[in-house]
PDB file of N, CA and C in Angstrom:
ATOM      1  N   UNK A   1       0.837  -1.174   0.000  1.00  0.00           N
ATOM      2  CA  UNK A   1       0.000   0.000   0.000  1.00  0.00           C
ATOM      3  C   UNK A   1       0.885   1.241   0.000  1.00  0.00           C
ATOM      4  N   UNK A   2       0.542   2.797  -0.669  1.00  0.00           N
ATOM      5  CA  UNK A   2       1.085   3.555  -0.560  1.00  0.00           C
ATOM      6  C   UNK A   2       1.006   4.107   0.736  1.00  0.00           C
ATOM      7  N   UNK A   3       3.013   4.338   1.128  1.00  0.00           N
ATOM      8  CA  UNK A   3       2.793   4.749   2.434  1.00  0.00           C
ATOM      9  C   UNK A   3       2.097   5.752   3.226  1.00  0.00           C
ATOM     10  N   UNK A   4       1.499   6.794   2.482  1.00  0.00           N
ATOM     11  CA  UNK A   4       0.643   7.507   3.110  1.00  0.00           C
ATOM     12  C   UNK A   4      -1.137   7.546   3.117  1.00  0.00           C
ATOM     13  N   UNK A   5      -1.290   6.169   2.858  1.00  0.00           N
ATOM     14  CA  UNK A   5      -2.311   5.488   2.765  1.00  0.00           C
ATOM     15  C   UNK A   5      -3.335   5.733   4.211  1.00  0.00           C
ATOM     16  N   UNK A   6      -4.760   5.876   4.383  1.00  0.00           N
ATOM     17  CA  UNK A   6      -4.795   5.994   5.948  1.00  0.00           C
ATOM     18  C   UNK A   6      -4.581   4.737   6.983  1.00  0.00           C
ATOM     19  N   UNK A   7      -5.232   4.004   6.295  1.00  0.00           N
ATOM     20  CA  UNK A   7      -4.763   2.681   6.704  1.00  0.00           C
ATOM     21  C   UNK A   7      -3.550   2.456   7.521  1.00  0.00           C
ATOM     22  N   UNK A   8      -2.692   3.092   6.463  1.00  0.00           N
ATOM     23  CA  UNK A   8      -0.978   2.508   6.806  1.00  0.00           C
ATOM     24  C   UNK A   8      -1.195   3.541   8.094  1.00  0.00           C
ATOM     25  N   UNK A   9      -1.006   4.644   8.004  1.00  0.00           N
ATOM     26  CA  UNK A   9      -0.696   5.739   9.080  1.00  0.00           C
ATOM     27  C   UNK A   9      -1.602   5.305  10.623  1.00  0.00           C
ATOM     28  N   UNK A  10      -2.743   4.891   9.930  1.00  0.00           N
ATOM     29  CA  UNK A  10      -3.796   4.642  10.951  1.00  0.00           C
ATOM     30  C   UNK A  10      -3.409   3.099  11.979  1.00  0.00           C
ATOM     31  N   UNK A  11      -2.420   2.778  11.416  1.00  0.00           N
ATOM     32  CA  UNK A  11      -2.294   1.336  12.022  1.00  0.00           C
ATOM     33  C   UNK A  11      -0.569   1.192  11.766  1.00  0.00           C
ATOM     34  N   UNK A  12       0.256   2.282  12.044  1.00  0.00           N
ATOM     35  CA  UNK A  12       1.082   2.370  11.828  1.00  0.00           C
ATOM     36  C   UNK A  12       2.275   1.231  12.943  1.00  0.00           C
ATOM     37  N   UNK A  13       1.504   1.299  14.082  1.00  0.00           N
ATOM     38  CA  UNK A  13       1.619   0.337  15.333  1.00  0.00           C
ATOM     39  C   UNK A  13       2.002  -1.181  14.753  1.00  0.00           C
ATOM     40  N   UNK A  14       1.790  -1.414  13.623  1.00  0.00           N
ATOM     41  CA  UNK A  14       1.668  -2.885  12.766  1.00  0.00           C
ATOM     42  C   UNK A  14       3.033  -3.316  12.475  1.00  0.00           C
ATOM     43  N   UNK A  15       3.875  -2.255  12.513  1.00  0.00           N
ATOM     44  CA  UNK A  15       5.076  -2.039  12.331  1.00  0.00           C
ATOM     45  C   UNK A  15       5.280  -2.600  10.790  1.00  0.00           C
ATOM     46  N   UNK A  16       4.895  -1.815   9.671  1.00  0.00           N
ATOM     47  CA  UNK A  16       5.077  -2.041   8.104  1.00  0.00           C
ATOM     48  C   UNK A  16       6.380  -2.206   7.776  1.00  0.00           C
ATOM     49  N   UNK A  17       6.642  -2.853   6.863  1.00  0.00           N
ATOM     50  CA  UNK A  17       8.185  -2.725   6.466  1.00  0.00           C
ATOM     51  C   UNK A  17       7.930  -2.235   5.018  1.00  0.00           C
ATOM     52  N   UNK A  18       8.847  -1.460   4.549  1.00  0.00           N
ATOM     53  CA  UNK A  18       9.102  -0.342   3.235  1.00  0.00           C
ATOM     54  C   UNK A  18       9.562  -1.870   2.411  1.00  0.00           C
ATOM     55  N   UNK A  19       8.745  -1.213   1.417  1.00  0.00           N
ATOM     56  CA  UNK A  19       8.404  -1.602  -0.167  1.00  0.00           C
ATOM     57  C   UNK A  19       9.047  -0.926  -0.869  1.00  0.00           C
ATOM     58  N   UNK A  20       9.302  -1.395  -2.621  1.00  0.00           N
ATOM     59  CA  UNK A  20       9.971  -0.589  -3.174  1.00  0.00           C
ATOM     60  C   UNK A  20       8.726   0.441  -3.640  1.00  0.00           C
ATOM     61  N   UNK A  21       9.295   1.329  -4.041  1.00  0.00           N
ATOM     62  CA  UNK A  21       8.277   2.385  -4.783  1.00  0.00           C
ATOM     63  C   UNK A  21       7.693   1.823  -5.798  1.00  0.00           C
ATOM     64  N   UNK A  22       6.109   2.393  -5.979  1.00  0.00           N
ATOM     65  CA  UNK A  22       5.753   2.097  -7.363  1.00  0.00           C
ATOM     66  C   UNK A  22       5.279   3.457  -7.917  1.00  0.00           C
ATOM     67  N   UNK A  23       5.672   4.038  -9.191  1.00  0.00           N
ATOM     68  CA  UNK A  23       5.383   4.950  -9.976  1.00  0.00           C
ATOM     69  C   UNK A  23       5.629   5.866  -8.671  1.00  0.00           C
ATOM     70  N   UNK A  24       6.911   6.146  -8.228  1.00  0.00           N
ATOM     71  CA  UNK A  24       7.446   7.075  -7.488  1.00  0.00           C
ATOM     72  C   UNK A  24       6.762   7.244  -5.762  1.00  0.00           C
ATOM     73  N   UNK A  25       5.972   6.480  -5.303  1.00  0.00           N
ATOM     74  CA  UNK A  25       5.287   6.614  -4.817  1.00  0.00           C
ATOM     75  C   UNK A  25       5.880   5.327  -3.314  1.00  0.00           C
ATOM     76  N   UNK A  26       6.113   6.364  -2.307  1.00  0.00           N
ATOM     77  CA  UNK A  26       6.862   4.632  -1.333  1.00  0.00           C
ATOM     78  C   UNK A  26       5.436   4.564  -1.227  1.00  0.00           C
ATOM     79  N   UNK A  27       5.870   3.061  -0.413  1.00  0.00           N
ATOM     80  CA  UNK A  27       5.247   1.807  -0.525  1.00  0.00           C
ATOM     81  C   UNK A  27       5.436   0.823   0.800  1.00  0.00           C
ATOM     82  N   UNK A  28       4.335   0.341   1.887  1.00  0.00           N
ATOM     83  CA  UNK A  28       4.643  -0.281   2.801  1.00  0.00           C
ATOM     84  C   UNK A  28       3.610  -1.521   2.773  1.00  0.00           C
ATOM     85  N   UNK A  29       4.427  -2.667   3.458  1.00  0.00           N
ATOM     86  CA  UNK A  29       3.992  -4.337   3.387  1.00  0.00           C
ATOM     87  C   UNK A  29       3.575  -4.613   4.911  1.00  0.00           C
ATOM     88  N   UNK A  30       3.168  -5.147   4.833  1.00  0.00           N
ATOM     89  CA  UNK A  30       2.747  -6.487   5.714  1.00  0.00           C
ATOM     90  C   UNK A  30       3.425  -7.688   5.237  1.00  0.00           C
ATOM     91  N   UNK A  31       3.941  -8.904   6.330  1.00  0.00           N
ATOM     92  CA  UNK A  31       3.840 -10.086   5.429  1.00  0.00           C
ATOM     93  C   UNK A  31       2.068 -10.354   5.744  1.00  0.00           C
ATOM     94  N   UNK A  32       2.408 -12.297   4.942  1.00  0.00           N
ATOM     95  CA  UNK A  32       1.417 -12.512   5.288  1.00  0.00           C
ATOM     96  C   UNK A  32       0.849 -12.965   6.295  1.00  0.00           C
ATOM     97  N   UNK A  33       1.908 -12.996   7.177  1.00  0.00           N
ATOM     98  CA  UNK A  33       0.943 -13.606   8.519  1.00  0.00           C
ATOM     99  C   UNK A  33       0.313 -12.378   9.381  1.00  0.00           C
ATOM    100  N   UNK A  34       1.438 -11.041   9.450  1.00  0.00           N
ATOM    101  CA  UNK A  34       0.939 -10.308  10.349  1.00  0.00           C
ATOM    102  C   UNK A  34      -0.262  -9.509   9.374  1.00  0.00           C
ATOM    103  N   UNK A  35      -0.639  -9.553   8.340  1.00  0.00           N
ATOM    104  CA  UNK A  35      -1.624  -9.152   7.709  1.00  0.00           C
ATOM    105  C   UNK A  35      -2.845  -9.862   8.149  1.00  0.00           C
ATOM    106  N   UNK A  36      -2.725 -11.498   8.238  1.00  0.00           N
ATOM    107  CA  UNK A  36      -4.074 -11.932   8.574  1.00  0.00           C
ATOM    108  C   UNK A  36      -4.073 -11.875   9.884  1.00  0.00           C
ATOM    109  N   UNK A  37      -2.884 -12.135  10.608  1.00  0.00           N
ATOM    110  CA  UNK A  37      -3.439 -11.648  12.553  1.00  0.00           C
ATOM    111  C   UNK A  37      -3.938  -9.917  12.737  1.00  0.00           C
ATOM    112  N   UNK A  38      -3.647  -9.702  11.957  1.00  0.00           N
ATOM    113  CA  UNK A  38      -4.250  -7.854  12.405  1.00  0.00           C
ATOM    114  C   UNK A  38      -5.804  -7.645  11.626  1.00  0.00           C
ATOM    115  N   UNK A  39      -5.947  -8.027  10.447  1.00  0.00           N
ATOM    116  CA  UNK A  39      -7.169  -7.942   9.588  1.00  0.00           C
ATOM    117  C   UNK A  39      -8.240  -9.045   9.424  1.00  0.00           C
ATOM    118  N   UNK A  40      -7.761 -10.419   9.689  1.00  0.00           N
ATOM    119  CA  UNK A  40      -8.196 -11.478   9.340  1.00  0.00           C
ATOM    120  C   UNK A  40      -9.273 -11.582   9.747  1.00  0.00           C
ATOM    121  N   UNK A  41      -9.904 -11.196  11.411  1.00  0.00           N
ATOM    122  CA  UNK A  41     -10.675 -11.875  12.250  1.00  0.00           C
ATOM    123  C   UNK A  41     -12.070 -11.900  10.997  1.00  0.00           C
ATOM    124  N   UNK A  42     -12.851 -10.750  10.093  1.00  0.00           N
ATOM    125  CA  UNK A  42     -13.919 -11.315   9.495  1.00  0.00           C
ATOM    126  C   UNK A  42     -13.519 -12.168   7.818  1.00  0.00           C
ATOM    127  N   UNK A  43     -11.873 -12.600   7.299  1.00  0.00           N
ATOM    128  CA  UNK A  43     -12.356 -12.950   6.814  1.00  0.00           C
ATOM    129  C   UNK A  43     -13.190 -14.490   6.555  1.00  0.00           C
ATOM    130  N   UNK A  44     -13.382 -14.123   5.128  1.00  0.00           N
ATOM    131  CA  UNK A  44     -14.478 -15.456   4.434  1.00  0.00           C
ATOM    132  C   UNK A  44     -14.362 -15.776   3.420  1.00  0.00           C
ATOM    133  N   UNK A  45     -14.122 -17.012   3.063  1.00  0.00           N
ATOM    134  CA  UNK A  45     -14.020 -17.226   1.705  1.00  0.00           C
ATOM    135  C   UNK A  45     -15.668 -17.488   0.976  1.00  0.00           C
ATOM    136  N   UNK A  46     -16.861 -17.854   1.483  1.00  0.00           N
ATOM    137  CA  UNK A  46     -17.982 -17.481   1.256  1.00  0.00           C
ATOM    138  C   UNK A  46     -18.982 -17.121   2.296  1.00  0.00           C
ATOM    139  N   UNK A  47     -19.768 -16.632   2.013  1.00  0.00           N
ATOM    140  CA  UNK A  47     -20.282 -15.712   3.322  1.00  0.00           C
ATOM    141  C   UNK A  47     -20.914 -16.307   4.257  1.00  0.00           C
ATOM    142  N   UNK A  48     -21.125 -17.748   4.610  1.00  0.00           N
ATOM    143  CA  UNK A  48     -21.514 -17.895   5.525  1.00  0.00           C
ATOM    144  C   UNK A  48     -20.202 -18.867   6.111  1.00  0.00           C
ATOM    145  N   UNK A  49     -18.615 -19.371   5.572  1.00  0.00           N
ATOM    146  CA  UNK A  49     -17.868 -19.883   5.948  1.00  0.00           C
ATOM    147  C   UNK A  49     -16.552 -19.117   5.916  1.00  0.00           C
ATOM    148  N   UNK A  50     -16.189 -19.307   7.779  1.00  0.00           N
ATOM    149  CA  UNK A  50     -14.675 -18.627   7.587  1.00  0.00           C
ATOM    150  C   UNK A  50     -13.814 -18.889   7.097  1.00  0.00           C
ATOM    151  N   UNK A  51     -12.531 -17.813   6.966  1.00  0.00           N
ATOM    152  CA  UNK A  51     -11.429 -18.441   6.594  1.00  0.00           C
ATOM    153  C   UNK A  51     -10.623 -19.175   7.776  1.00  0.00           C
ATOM    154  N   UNK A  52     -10.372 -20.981   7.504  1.00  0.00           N
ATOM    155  CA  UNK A  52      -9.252 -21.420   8.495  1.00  0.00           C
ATOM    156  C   UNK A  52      -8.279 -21.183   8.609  1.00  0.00           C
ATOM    157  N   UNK A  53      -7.849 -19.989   9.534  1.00  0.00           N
ATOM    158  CA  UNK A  53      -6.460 -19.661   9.551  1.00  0.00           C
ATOM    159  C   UNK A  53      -6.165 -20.447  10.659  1.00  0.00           C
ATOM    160  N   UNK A  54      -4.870 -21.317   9.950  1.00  0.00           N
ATOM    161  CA  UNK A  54      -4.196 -22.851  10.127  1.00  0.00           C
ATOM    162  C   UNK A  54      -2.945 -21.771  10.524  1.00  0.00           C
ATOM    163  N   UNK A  55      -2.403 -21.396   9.187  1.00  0.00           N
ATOM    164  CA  UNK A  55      -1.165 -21.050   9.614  1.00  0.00           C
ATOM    165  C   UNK A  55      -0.707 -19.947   8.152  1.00  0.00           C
ATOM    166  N   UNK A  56       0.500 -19.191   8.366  1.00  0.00           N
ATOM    167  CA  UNK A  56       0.040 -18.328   6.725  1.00  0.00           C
ATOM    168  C   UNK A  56       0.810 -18.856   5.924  1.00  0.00           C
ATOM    169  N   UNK A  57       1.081 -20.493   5.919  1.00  0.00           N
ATOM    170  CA  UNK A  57       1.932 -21.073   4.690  1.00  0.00           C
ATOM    171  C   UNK A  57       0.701 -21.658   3.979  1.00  0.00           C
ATOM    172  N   UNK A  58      -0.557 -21.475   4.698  1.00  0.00           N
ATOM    173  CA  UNK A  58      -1.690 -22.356   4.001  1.00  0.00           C
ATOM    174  C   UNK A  58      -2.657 -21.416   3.755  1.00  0.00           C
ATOM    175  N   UNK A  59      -2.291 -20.160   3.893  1.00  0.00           N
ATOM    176  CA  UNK A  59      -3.482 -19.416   3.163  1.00  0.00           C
ATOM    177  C   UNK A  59      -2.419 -18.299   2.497  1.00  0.00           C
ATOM    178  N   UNK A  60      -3.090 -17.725   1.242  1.00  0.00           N
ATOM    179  CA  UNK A  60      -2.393 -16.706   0.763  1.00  0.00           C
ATOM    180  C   UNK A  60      -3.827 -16.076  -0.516  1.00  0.00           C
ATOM    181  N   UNK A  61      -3.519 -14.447   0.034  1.00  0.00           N
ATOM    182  CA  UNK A  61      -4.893 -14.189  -1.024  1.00  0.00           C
ATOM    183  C   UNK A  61      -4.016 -13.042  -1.714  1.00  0.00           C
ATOM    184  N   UNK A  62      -4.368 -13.083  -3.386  1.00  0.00           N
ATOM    185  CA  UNK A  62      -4.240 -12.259  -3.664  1.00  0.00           C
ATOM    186  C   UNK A  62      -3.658 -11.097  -3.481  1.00  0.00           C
ATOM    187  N   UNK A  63      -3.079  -9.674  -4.369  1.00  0.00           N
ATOM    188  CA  UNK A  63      -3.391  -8.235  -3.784  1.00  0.00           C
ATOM    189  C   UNK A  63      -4.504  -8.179  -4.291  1.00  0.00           C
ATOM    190  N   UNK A  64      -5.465  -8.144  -5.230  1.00  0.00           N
ATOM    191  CA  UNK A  64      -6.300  -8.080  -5.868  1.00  0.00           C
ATOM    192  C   UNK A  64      -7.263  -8.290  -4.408  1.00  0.00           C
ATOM    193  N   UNK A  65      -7.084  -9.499  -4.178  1.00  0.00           N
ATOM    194  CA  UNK A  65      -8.644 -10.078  -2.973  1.00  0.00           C
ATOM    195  C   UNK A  65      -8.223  -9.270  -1.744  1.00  0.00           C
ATOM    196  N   UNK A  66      -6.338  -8.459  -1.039  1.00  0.00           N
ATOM    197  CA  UNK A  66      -6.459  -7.778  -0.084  1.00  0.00           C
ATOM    198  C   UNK A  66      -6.996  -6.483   0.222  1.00  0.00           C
ATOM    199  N   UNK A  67      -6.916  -6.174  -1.485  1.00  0.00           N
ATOM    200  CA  UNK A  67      -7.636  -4.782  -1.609  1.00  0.00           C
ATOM    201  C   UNK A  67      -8.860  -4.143  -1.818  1.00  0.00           C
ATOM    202  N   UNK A  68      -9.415  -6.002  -2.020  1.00  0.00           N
ATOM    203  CA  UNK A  68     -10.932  -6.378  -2.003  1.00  0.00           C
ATOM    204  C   UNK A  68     -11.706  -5.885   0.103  1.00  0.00           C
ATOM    205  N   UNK A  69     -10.609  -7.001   0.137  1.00  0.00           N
ATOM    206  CA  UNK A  69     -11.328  -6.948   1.688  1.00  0.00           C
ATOM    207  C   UNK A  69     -10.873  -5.664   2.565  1.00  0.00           C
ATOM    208  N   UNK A  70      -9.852  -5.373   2.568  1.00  0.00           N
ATOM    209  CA  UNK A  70      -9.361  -3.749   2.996  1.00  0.00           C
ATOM    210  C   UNK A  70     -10.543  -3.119   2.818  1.00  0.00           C
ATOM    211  N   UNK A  71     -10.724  -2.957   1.801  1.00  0.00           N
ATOM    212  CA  UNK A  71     -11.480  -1.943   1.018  1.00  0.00           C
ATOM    213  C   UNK A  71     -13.025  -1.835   2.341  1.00  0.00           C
ATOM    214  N   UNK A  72     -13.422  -3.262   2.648  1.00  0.00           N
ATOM    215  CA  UNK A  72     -14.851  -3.209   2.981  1.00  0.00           C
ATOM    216  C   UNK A  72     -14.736  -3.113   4.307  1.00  0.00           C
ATOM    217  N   UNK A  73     -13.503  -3.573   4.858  1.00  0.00           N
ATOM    218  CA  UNK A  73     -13.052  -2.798   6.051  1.00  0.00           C
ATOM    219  C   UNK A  73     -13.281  -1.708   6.573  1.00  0.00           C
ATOM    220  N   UNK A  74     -12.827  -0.420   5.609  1.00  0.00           N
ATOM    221  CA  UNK A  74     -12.613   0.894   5.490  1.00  0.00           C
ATOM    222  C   UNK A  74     -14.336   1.516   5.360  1.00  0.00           C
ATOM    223  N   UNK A  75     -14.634   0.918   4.503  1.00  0.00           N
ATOM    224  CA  UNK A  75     -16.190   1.197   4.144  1.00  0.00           C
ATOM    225  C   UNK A  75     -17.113   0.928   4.892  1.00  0.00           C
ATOM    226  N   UNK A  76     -16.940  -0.351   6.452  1.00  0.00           N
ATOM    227  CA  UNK A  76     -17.549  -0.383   7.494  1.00  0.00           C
ATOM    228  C   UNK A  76     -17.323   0.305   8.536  1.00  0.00           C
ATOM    229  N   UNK A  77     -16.449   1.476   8.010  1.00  0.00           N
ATOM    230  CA  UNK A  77     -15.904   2.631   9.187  1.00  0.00           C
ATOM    231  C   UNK A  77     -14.511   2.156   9.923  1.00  0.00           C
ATOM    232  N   UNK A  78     -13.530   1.081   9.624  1.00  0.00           N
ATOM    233  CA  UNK A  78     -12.602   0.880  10.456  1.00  0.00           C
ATOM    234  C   UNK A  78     -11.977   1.884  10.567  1.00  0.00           C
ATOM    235  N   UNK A  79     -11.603   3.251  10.093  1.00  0.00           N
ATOM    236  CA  UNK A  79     -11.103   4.340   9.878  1.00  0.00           C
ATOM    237  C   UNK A  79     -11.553   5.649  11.092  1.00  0.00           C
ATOM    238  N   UNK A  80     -12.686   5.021  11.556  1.00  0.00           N
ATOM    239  CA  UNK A  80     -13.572   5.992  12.312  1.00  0.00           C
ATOM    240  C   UNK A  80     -13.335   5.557  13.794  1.00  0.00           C
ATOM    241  N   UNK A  81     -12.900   5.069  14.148  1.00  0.00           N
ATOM    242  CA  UNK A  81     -12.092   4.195  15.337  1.00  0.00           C
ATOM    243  C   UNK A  81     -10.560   4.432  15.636  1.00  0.00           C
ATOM    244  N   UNK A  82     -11.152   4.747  16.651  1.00  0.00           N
ATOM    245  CA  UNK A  82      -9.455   4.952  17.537  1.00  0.00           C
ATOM    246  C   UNK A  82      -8.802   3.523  17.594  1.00  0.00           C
ATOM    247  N   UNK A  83      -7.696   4.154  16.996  1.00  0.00           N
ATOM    248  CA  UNK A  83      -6.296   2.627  17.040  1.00  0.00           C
ATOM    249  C   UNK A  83      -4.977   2.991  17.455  1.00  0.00           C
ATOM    250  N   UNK A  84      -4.852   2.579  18.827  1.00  0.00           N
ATOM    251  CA  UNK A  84      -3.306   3.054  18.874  1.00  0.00           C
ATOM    252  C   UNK A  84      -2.929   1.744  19.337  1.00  0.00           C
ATOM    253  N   UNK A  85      -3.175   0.654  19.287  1.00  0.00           N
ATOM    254  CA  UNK A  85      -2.402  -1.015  19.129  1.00  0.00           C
ATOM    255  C   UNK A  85      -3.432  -2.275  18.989  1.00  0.00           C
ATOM    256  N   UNK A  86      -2.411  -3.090  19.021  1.00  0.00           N
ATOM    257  CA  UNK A  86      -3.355  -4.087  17.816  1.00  0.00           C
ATOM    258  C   UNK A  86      -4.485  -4.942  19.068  1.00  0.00           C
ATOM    259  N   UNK A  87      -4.661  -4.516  19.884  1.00  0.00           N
ATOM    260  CA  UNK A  87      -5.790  -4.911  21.068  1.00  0.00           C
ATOM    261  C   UNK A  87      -7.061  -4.193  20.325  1.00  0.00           C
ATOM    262  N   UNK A  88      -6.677  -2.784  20.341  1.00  0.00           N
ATOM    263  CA  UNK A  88      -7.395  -1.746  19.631  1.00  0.00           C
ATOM    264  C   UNK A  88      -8.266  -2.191  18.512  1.00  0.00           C
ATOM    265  N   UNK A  89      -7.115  -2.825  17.394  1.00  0.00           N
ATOM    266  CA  UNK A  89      -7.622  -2.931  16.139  1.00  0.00           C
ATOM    267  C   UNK A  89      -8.655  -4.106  15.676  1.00  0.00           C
ATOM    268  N   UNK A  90      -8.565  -5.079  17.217  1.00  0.00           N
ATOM    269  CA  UNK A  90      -9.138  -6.175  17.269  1.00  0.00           C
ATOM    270  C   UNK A  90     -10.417  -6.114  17.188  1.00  0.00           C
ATOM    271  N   UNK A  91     -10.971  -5.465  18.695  1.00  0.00           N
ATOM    272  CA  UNK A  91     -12.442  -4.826  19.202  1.00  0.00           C
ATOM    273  C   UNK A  91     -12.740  -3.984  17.911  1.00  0.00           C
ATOM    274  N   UNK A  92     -11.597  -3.322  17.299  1.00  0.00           N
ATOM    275  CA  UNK A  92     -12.865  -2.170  16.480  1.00  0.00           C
ATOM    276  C   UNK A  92     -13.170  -3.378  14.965  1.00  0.00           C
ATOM    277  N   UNK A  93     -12.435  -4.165  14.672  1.00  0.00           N
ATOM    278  CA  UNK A  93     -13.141  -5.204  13.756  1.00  0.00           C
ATOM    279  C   UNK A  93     -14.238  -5.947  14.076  1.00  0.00           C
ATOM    280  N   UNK A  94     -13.955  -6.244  15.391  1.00  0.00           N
ATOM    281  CA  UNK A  94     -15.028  -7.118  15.918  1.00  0.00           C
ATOM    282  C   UNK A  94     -16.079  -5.987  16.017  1.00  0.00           C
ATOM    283  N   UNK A  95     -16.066  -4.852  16.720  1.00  0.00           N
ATOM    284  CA  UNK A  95     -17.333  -4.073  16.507  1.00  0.00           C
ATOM    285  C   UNK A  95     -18.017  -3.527  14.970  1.00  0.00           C
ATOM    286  N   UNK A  96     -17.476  -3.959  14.056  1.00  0.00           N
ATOM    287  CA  UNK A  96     -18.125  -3.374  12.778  1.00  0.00           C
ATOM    288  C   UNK A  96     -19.649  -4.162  12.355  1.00  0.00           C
ATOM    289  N   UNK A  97     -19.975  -3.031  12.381  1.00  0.00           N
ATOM    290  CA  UNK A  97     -21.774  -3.668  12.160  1.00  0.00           C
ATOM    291  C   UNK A  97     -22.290  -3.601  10.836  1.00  0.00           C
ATOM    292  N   UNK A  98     -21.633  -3.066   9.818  1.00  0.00           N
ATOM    293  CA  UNK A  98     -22.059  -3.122   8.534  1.00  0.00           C
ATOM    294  C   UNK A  98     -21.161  -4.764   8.333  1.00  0.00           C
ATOM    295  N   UNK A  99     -22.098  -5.505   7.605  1.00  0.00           N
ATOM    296  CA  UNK A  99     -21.564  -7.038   7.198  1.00  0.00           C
ATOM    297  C   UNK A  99     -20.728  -6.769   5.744  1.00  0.00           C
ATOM    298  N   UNK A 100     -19.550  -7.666   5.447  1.00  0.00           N
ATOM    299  CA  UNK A 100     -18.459  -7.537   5.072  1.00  0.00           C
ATOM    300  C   UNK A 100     -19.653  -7.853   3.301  1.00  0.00           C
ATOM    301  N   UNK A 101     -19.574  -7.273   2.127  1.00  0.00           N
ATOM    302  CA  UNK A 101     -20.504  -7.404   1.435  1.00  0.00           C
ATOM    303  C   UNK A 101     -20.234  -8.654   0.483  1.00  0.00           C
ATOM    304  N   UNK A 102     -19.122  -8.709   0.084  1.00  0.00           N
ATOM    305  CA  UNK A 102     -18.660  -9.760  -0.467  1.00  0.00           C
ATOM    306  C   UNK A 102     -17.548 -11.090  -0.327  1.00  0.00           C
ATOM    307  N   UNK A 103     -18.331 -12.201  -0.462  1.00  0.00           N
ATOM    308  CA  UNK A 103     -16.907 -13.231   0.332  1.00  0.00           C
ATOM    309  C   UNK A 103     -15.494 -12.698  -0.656  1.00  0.00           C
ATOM    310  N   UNK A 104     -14.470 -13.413  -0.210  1.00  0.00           N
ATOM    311  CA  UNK A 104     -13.491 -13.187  -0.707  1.00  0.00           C
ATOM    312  C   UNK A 104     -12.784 -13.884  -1.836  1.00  0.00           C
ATOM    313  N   UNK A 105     -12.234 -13.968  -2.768  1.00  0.00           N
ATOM    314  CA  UNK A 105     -11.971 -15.086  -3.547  1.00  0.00           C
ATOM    315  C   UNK A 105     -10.436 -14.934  -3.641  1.00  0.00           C
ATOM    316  N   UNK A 106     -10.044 -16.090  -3.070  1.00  0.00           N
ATOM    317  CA  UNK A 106      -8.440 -17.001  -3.166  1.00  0.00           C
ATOM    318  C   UNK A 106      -7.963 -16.027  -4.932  1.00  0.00           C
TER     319      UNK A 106
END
């Protein structure tokens, strides 16, 4: 994601590691594990079944499907919530009351 993304800034606590630039623009990662322990708790691969997070050598989605589910994150207000650590970021996922609109696809 571009590093001045709100996301990134907003959850900066995640401790991102720098990406190379794209089209001049830095750029910060997650792997994949601390991506699904910080974001994971709603996902789904169809909407009434979770995703089994086993471990993150056995799941891997997309950027396409992270920017899918980010996205509906953001759009259920995760942005509108105070986050200053990942206890924080837990409760305010778990409190989102708009339902995630679309499962996710691998």
């Amino acid at each position: 994601m571009p590093a001045s993304h709100p996301l990134v800034v907003k959850t900066a606590f995640l401790g991102y590691g720098d990406s190379p630039p794209i089209g001049g623009v830095n750029q910060k990662s997650l792997s994949t594990s601390q991506a699904v322990r910080a974001f994971g708790r709603r996902l789904c691969l169809t909407s009434t079944v979770p995703v089994p997070v086993i471990g993150p050598l056995q799941l891997s989605f997309t950027g396409t499907a992270w920017t899918k589910y980010l996205g509906e994150l953001i759009a259920s207000g995760l942005l509108q919530i105070s986050l200053t650590r990942l206890n924080d970021l837990d409760a305010a996922i778990d409190s989102l009351t708009a339902p995630l609109r679309q499962p996710i696809s691998q």
